[in-house]
Each structure stands twice: as C-alpha cells, then as structure tokens.
N, C-alpha and C. Protein backbone atom coordinates (compact mmCIF):
# COMPACT_ATOMS: atom_id res chain seq x y z
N UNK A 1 -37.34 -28.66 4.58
CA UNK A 1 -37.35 -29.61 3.49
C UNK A 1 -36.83 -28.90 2.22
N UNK A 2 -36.19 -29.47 1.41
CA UNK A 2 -35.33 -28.81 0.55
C UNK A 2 -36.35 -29.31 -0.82
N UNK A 3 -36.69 -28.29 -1.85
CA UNK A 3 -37.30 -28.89 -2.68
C UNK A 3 -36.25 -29.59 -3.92
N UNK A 4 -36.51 -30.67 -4.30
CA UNK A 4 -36.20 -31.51 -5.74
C UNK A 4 -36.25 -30.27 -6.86
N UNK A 5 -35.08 -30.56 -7.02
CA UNK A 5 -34.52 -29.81 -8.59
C UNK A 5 -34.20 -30.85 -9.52
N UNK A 6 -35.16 -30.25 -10.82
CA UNK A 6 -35.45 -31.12 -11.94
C UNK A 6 -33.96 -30.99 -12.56
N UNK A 7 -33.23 -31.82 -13.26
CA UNK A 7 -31.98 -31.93 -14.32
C UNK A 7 -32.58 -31.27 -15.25
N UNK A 8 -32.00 -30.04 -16.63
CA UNK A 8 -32.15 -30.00 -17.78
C UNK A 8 -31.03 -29.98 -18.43
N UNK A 9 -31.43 -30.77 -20.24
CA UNK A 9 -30.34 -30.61 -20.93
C UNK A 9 -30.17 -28.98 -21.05
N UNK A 10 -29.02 -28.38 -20.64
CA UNK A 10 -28.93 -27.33 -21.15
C UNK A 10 -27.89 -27.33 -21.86
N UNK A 11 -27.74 -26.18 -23.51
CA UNK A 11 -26.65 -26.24 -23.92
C UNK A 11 -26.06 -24.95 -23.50
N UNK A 12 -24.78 -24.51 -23.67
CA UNK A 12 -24.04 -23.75 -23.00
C UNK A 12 -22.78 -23.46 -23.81
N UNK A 13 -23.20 -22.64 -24.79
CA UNK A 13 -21.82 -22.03 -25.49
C UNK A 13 -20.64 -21.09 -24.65
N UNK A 14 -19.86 -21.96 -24.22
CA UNK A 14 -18.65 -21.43 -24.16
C UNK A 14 -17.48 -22.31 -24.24
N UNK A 15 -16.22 -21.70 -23.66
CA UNK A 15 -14.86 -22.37 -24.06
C UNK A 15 -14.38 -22.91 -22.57
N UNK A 16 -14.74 -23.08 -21.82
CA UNK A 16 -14.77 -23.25 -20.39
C UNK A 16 -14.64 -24.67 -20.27
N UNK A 17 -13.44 -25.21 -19.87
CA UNK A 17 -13.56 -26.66 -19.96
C UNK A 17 -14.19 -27.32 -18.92
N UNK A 18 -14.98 -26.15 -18.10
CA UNK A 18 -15.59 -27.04 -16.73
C UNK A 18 -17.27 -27.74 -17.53
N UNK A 19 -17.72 -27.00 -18.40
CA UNK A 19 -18.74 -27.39 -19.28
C UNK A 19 -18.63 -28.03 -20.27
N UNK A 20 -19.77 -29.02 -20.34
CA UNK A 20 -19.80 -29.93 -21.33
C UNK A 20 -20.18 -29.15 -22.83
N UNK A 21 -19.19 -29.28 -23.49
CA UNK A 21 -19.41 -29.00 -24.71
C UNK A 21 -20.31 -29.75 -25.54
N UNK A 22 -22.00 -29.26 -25.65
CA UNK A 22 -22.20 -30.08 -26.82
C UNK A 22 -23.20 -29.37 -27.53
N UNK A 23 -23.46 -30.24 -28.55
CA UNK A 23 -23.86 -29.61 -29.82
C UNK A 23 -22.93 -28.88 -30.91
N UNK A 24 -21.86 -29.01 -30.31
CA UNK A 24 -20.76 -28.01 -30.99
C UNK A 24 -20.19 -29.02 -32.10
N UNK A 25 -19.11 -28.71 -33.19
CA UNK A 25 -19.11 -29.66 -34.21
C UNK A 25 -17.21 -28.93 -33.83
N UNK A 26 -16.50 -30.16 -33.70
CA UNK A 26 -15.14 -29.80 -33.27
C UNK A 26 -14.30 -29.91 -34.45
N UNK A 27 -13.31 -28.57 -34.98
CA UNK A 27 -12.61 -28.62 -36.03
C UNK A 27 -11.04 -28.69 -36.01
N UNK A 28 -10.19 -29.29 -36.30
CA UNK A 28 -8.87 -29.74 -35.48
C UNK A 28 -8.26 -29.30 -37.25
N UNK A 29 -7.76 -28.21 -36.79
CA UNK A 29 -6.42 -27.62 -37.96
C UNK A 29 -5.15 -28.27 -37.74
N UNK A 30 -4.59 -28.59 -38.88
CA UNK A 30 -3.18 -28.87 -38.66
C UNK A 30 -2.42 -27.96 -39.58
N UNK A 31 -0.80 -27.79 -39.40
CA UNK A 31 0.06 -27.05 -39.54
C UNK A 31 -0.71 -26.22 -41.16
N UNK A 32 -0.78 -27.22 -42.44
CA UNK A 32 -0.76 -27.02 -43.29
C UNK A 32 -2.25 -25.76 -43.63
N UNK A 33 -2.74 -26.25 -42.64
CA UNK A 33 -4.37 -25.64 -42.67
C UNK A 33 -4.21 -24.48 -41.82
N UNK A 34 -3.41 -24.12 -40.95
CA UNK A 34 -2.93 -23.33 -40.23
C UNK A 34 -2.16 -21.79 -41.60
N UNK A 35 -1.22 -22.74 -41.75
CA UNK A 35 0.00 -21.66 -42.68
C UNK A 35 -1.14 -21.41 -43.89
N UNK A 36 -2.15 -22.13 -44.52
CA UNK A 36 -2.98 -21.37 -45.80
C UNK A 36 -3.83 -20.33 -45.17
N UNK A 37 -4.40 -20.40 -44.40
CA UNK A 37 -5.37 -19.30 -43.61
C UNK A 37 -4.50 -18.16 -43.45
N UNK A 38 -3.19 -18.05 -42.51
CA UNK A 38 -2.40 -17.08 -42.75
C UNK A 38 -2.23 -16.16 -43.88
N UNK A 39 -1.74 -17.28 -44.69
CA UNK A 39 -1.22 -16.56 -45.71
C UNK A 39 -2.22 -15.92 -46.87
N UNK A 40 -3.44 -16.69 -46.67
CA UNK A 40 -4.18 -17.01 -48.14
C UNK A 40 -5.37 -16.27 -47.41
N UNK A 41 -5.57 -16.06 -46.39
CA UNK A 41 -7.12 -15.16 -45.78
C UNK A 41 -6.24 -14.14 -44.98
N UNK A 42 -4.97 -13.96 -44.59
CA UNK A 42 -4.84 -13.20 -43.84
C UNK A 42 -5.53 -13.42 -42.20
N UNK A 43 -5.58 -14.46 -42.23
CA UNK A 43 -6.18 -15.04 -40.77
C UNK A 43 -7.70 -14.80 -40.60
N UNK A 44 -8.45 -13.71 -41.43
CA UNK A 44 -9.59 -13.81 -41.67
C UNK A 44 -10.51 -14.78 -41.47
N UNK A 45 -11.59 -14.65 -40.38
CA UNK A 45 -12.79 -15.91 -40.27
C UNK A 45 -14.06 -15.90 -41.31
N UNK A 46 -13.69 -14.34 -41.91
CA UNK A 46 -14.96 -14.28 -42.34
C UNK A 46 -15.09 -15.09 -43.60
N UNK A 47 -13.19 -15.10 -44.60
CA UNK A 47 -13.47 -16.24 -45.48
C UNK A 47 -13.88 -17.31 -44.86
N UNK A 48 -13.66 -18.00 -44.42
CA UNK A 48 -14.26 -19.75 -43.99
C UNK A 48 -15.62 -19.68 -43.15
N UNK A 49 -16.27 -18.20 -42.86
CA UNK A 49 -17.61 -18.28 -42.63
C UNK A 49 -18.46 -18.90 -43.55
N UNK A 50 -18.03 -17.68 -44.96
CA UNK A 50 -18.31 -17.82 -46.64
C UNK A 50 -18.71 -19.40 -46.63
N UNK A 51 -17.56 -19.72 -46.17
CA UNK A 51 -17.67 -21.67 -46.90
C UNK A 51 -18.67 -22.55 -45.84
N UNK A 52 -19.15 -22.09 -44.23
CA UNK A 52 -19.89 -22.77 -44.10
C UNK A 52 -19.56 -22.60 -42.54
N UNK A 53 -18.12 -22.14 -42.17
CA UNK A 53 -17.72 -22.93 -40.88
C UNK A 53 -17.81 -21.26 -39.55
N UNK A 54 -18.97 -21.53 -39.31
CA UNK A 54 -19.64 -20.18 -38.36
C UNK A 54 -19.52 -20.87 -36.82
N UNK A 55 -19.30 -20.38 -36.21
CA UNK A 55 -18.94 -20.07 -34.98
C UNK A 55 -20.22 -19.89 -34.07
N UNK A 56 -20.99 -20.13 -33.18
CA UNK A 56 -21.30 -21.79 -33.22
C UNK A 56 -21.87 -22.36 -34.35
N UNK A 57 -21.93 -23.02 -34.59
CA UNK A 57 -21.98 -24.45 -34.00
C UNK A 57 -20.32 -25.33 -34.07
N UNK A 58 -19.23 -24.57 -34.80
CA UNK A 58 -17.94 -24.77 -34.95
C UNK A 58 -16.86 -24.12 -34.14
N UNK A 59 -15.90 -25.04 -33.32
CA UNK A 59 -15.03 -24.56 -32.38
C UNK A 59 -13.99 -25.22 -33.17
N UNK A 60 -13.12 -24.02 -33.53
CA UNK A 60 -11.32 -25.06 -33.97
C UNK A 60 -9.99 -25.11 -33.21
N UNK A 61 -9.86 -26.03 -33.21
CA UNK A 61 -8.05 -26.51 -32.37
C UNK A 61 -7.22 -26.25 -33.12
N UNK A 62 -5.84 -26.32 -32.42
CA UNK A 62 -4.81 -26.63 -32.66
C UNK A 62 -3.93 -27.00 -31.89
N UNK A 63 -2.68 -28.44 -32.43
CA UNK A 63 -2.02 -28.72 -31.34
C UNK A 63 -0.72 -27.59 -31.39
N UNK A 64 -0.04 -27.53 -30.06
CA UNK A 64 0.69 -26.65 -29.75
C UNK A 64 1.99 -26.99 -30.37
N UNK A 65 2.12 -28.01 -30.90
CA UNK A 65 3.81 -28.49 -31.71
C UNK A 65 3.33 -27.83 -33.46
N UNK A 66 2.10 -27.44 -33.65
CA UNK A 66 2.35 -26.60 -34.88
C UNK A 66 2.68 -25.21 -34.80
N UNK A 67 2.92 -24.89 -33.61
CA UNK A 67 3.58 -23.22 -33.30
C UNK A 67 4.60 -23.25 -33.60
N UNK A 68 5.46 -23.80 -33.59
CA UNK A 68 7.05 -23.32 -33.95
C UNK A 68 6.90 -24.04 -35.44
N UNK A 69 6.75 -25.00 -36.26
CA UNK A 69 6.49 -25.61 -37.36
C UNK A 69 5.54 -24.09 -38.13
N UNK A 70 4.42 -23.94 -38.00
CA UNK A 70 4.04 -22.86 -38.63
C UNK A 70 4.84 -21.41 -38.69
N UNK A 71 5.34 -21.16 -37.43
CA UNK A 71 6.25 -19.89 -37.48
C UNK A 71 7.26 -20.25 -38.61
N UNK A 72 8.18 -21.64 -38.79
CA UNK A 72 9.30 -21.81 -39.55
C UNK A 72 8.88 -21.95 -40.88
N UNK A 73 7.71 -22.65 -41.29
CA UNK A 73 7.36 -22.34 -42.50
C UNK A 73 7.17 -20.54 -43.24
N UNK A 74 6.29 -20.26 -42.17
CA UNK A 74 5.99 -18.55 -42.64
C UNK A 74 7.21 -17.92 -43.22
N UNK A 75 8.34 -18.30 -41.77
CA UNK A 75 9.35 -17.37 -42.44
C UNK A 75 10.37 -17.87 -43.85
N UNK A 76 10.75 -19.44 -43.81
CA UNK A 76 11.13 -20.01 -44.42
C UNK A 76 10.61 -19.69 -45.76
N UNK A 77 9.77 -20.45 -46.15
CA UNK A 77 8.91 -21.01 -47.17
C UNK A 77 7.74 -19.49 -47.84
N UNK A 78 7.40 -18.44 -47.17
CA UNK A 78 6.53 -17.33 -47.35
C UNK A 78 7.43 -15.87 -47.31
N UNK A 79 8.76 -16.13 -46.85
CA UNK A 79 9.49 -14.89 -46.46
C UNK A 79 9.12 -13.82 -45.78
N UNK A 80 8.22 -13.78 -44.37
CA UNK A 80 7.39 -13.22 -43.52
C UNK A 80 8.90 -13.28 -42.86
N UNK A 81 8.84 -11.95 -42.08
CA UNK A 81 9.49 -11.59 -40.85
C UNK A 81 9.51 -12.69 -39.39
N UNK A 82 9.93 -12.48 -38.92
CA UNK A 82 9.85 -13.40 -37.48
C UNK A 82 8.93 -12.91 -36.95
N UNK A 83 8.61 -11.56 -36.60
CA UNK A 83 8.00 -10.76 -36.31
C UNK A 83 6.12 -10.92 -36.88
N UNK A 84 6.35 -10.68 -38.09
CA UNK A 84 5.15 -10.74 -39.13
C UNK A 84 4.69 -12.53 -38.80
N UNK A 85 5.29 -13.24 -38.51
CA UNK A 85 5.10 -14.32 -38.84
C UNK A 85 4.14 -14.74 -37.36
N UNK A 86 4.84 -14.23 -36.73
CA UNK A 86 3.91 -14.34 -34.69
C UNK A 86 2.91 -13.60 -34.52
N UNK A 87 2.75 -12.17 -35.54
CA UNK A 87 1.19 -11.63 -35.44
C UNK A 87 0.59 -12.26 -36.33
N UNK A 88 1.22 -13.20 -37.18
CA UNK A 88 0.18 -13.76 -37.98
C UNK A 88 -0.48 -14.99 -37.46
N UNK A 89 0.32 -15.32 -36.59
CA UNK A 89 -0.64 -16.46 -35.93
C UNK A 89 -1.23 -16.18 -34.82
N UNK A 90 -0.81 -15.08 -34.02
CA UNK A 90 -1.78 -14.86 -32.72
C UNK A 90 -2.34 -14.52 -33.09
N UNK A 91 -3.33 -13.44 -34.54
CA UNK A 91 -3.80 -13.24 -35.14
C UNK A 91 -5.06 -14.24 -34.99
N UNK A 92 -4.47 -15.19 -35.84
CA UNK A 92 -5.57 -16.35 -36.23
C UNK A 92 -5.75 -17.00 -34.81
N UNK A 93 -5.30 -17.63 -33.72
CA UNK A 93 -5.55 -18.04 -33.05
C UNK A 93 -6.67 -16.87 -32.18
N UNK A 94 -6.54 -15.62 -31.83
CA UNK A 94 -7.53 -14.83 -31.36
C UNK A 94 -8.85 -15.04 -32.04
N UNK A 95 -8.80 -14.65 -33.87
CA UNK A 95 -9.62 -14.54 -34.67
C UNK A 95 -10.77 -15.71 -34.53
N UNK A 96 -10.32 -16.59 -34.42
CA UNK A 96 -11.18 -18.25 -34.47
C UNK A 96 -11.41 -18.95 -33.05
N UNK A 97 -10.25 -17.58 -31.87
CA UNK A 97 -10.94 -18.13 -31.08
C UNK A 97 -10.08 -19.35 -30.80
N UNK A 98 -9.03 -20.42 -31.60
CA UNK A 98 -8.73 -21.31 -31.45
C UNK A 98 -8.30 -21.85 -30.41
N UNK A 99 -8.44 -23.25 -30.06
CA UNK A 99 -8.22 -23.77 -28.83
C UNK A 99 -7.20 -24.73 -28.96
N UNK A 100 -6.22 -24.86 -27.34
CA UNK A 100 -4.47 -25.01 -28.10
C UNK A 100 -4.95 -26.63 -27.33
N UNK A 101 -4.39 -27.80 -28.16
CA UNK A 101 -4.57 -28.88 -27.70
C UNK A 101 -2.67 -29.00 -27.07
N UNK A 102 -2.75 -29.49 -26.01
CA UNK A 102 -1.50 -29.44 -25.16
C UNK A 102 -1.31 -31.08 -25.18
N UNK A 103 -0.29 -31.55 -25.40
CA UNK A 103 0.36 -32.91 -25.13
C UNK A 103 0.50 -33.53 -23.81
N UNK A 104 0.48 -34.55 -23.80
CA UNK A 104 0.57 -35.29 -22.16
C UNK A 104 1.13 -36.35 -22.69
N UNK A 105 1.90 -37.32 -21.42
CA UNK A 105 2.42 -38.29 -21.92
C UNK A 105 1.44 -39.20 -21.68
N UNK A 106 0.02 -39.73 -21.49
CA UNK A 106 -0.62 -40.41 -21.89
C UNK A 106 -0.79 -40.12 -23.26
N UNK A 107 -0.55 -39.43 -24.15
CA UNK A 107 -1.10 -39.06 -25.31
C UNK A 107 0.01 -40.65 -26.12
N UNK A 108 0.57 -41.03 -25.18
CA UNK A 108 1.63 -42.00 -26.12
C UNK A 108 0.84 -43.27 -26.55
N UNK A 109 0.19 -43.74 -25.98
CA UNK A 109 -0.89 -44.67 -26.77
C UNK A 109 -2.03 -43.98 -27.73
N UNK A 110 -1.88 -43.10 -27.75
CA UNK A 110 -3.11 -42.42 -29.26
C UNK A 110 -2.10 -42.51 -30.31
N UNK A 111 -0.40 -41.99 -30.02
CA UNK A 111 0.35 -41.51 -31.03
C UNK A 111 0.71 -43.18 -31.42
N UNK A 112 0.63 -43.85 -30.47
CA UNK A 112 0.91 -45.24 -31.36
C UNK A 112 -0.16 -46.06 -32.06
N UNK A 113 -1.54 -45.80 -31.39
CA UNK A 113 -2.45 -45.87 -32.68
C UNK A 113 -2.27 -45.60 -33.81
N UNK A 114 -2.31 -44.17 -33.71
CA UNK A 114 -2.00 -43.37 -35.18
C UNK A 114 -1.08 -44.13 -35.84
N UNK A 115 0.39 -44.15 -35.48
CA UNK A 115 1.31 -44.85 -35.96
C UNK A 115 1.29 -45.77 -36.80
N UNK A 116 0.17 -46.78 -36.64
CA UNK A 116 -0.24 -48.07 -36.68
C UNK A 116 -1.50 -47.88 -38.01
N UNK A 117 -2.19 -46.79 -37.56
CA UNK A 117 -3.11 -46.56 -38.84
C UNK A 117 -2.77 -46.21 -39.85
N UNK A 118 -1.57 -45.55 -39.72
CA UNK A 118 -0.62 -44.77 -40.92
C UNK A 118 0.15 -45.88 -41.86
N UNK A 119 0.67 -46.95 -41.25
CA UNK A 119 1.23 -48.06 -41.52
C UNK A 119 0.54 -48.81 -42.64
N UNK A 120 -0.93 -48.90 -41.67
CA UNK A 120 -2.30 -49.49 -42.42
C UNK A 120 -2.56 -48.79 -43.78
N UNK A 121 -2.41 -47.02 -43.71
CA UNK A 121 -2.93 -46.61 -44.87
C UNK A 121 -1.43 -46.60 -46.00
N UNK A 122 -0.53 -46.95 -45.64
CA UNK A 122 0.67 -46.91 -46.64
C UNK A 122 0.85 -48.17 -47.58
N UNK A 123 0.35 -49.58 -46.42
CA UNK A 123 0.16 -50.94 -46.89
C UNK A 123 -1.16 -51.07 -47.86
N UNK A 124 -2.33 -50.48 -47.47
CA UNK A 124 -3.15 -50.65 -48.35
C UNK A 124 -3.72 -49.79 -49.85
N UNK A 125 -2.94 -48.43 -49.52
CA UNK A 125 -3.04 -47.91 -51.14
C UNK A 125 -1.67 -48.40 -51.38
N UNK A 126 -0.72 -49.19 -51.30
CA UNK A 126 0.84 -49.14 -51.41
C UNK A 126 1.34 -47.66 -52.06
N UNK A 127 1.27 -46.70 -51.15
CA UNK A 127 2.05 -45.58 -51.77
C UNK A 127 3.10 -44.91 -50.56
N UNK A 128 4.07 -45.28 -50.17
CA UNK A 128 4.94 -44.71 -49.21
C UNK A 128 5.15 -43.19 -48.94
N UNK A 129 4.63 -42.67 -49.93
CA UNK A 129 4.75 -41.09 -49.68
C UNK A 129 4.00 -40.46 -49.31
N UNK A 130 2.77 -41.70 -48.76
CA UNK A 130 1.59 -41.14 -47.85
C UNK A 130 2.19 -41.20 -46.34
N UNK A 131 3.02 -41.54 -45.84
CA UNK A 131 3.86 -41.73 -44.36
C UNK A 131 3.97 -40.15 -44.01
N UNK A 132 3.29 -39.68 -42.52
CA UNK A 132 3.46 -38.51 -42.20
C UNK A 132 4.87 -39.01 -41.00
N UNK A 133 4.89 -37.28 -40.63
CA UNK A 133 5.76 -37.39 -39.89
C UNK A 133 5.52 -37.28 -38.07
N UNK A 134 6.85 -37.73 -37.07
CA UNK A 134 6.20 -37.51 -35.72
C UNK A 134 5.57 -36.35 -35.25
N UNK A 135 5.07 -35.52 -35.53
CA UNK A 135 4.46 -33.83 -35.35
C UNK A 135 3.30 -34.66 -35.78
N UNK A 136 3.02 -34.81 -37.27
CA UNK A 136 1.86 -35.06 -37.66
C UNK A 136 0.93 -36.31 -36.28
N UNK A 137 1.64 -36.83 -36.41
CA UNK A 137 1.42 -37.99 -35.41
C UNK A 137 1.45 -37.78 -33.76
N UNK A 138 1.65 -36.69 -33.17
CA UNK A 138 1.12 -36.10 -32.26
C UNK A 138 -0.32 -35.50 -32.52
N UNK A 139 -0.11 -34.38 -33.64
CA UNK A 139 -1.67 -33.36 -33.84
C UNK A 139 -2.97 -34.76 -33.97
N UNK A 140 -2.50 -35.43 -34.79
CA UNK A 140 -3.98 -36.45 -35.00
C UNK A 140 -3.99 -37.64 -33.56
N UNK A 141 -2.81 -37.76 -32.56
CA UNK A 141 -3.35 -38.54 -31.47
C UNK A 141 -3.87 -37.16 -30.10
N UNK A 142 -3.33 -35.82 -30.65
CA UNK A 142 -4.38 -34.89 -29.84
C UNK A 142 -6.01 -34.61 -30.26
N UNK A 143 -6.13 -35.19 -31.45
CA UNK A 143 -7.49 -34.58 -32.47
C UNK A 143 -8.18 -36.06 -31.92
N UNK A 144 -7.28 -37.00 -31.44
CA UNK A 144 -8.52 -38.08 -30.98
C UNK A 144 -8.69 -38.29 -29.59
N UNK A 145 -7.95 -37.61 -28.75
CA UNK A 145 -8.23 -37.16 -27.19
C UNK A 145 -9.20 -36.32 -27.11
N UNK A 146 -9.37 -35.47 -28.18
CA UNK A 146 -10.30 -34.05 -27.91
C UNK A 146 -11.49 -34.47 -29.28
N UNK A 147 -11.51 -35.71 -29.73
CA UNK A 147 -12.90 -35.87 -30.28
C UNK A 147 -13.20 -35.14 -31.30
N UNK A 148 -12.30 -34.54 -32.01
CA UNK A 148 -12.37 -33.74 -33.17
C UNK A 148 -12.86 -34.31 -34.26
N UNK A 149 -14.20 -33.84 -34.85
CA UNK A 149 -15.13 -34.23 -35.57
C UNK A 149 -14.44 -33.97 -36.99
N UNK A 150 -14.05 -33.10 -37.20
CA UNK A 150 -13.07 -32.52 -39.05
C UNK A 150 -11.81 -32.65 -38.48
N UNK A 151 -10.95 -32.89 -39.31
CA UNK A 151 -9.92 -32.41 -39.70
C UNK A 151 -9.32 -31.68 -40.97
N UNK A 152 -8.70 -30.54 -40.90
CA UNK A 152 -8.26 -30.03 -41.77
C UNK A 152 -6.72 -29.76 -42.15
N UNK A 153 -6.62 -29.94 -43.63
CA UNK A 153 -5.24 -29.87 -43.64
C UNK A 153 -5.05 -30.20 -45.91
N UNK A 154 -4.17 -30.10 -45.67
CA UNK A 154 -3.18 -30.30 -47.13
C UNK A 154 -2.65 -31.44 -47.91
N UNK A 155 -2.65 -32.26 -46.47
CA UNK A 155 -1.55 -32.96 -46.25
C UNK A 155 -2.65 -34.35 -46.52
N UNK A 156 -1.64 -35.26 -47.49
CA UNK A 156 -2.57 -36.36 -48.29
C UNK A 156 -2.57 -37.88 -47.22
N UNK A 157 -1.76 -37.81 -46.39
CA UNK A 157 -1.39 -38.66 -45.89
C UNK A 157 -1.80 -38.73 -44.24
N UNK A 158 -1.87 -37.45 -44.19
CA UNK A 158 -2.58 -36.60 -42.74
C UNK A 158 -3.81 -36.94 -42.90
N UNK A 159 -4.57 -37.13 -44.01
CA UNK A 159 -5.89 -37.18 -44.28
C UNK A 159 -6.35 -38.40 -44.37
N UNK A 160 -5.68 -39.14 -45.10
CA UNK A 160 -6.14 -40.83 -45.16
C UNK A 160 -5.96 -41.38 -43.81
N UNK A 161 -5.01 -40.95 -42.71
CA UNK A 161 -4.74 -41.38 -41.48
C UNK A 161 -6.01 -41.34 -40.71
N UNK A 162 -6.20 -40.20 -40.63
CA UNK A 162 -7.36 -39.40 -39.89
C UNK A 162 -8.93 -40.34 -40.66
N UNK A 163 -8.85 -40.09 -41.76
CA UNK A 163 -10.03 -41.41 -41.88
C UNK A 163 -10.03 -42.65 -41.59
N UNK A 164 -9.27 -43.19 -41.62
CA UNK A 164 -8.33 -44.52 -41.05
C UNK A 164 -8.85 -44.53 -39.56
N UNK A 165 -9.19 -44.16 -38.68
CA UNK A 165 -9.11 -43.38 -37.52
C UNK A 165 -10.36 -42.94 -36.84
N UNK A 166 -10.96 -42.91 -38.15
CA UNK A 166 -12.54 -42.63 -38.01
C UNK A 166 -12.96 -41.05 -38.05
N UNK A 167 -12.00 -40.19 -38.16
CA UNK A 167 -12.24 -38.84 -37.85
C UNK A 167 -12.77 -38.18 -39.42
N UNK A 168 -13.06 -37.16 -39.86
CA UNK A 168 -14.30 -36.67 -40.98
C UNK A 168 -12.79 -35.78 -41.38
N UNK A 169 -12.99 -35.86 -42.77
CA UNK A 169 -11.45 -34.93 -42.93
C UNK A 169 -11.93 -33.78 -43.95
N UNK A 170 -11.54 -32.54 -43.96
CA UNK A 170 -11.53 -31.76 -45.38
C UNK A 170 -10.63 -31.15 -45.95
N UNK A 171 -10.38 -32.01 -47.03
CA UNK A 171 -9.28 -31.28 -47.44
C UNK A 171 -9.06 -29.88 -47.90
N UNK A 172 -7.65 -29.26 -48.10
CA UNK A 172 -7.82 -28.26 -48.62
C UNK A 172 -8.27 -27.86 -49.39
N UNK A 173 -8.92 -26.47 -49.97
CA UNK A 173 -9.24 -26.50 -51.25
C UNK A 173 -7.93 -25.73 -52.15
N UNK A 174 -7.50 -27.31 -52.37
CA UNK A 174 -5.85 -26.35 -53.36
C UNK A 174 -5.70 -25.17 -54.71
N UNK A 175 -6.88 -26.03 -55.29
CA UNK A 175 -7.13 -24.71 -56.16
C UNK A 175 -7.36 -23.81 -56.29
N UNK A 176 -8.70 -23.44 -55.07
CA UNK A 176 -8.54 -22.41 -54.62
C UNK A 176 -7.60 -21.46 -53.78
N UNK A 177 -6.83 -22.17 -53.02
CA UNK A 177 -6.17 -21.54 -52.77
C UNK A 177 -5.06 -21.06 -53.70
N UNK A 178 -4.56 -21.42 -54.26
CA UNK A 178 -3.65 -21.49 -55.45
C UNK A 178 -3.97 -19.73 -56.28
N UNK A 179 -5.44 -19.94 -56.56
CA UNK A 179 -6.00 -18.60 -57.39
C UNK A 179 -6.06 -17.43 -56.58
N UNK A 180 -6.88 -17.76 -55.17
CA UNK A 180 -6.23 -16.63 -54.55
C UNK A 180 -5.22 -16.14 -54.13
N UNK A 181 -4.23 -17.13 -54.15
CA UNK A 181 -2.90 -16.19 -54.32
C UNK A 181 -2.39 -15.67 -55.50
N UNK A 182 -2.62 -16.14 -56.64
CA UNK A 182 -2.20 -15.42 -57.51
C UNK A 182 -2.75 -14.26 -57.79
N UNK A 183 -3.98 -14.20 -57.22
CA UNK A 183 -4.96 -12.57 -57.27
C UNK A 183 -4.05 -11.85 -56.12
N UNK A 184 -3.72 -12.01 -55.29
CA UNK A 184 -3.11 -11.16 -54.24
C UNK A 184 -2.51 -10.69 -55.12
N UNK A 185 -0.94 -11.65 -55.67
CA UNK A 185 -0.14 -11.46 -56.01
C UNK A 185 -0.32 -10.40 -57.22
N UNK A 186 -1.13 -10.58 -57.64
CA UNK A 186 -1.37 -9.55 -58.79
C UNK A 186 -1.84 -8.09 -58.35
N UNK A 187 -3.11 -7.77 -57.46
CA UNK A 187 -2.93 -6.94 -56.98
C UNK A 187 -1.86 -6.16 -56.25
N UNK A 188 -1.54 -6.77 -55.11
CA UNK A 188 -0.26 -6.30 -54.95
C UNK A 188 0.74 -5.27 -55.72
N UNK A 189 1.15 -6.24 -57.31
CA UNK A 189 1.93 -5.40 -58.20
C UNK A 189 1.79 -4.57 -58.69
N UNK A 190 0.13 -4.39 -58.36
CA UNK A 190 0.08 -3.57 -59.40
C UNK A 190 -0.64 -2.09 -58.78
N UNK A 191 -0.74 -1.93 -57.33
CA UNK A 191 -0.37 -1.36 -56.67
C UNK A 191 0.61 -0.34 -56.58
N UNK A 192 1.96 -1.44 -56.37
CA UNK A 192 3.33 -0.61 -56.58
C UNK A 192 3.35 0.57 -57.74
C-alpha cells in the first residue's frame, strides 16, 4: 500500500522554467532602461538594490530584439566600442541575472493588442508623439506573455501603453540619471 502524500505550497526560488514561479514580483526592462543601467551604473545591481529592487523577491527580463538596438545605441549615441558595448551588456544581463524573453509567432496577437492600446493612448491624450515603435511593440506583447508586473523604461509612450495594458510601469528617474552623469563626467576629467 503506498502511503498518501500531502500537496504543499512550496515556494522555490529559482530560474528554472519547469517551476512555478511565485511570490516573485516580475520586472520587464526595455531598451531605454537597459542602455541607462549600462551607462549610468555601469551595469551595477547594487545601485537599483539602493532603490528597492533586491533579488528575491525581483526577477528582470528582457526581450531579445533589444540586443542589437541596445548594442547600436551604446556605440552610436555613447561612443562605446563594439567591443565595450557587448561586455557591457553581458555584463548586465549576468549581473541581474536577466531573463531573455524570446519571440514566437503566437506572440502576433499580443503585438496587435498592444498596437491597438497604443492607438487608444495617442487618441485619448491626443499627442502623436506618444506612438512607439514595432520593437517597442514586440518587448510589451513579450512583457504580457511573461506577466511582467513593472515595466521599466524612458520611454513616454512605452509607458502609457503598458498602463493601458494593465501592466505597473516605472519610469525612469531622468533626473537622476542626468546628475549622475554629469558627476561621472566630472570625475573622470578631472582625473586626467
């Protein structure tokens, strides 16, 4: 006779997609939230510990179409090496641990949700320069396959979508970021 084994909730921190993730609070980076951490923490977790976001109870994503978009900004827009620009993100992706949200072509009815919410949020503040683009509109129909509780990002239009959407958004903190770069920047010079 085989004895009856009781069910328990157990929770179970890991990254293992055979386990149910819960209790965990899911954080979905996009490009813009991606390239400030780089640049502005040096990929560092321990700044955004500072602000609140500790590891558990916080797991962060990213979709995989901001890898080449973040590399082209770095080098573009930051003047990072090609080189500098790929340890700076395997960097952060090791550092946080991040988890790569991968595209499927079912993902084409989330991206036309989105589509549709974006529409919604352009018609109802009437401001057209809130319209993201198709990238953007992949990352937020992967952030609603994978249940992503925050979103983070820069991006004003990325953000009203994503509430639109039902998802919890935080924006950047621009000012701050803004000051800490100009403190780099100052150190830095004065260095030399």
């Amino acid at each position: 006779m085989v004895a009856e084994k009781k069910e328990k909730d157990v929770e179970a921190y890991s990254m293992s997609g055979m386990i149910k993730l819960k209790g965990f609070v899911k954080n979905g980076l996009d490009t813009s939230a991606i390239i400030n951490i780089i640049v502005n923490f040096d990929s560092e977790f321990e700044e955004l510990r500072q602000r609140g976001f500790t590891f558990p109870p916080n797991i962060f994503f990213y979709h995989e179409v901001s890898w080449s978009e973040t590399i082209g900004v770095l080098i573009n827009e930051y003047k990072f090496t090609k080189e500098e620009a790929i340890i700076g993100l395997k960097k952060l992706i090791a550092k946080f641990n991040l988890q790569k949200i991968v595209r499927f072509d079912s993902d084409d009815l989330l991206e036309k949700l989105v589509g549709e919410a974006n529409q919604k949020v352009i018609q109802k503040l009437n401001n057209p320069r809130l319209k993201i683009g198709e990238r953007d509109i992949m990352i937020i129909g992967g952030f609603l396959r994978e249940k992503i509780n925050f979103a983070h990002s820069g991006d004003n239009g990325f953000l009203k979508t994503c509430e639109e959407l039902g998802i919890n958004v935080v924006p950047l903190p621009e000012r701050d970021f803004a000051k800490e770069k100009e403190i780099k920047s100052w150190m830095k010079s004065r260095k030399s």
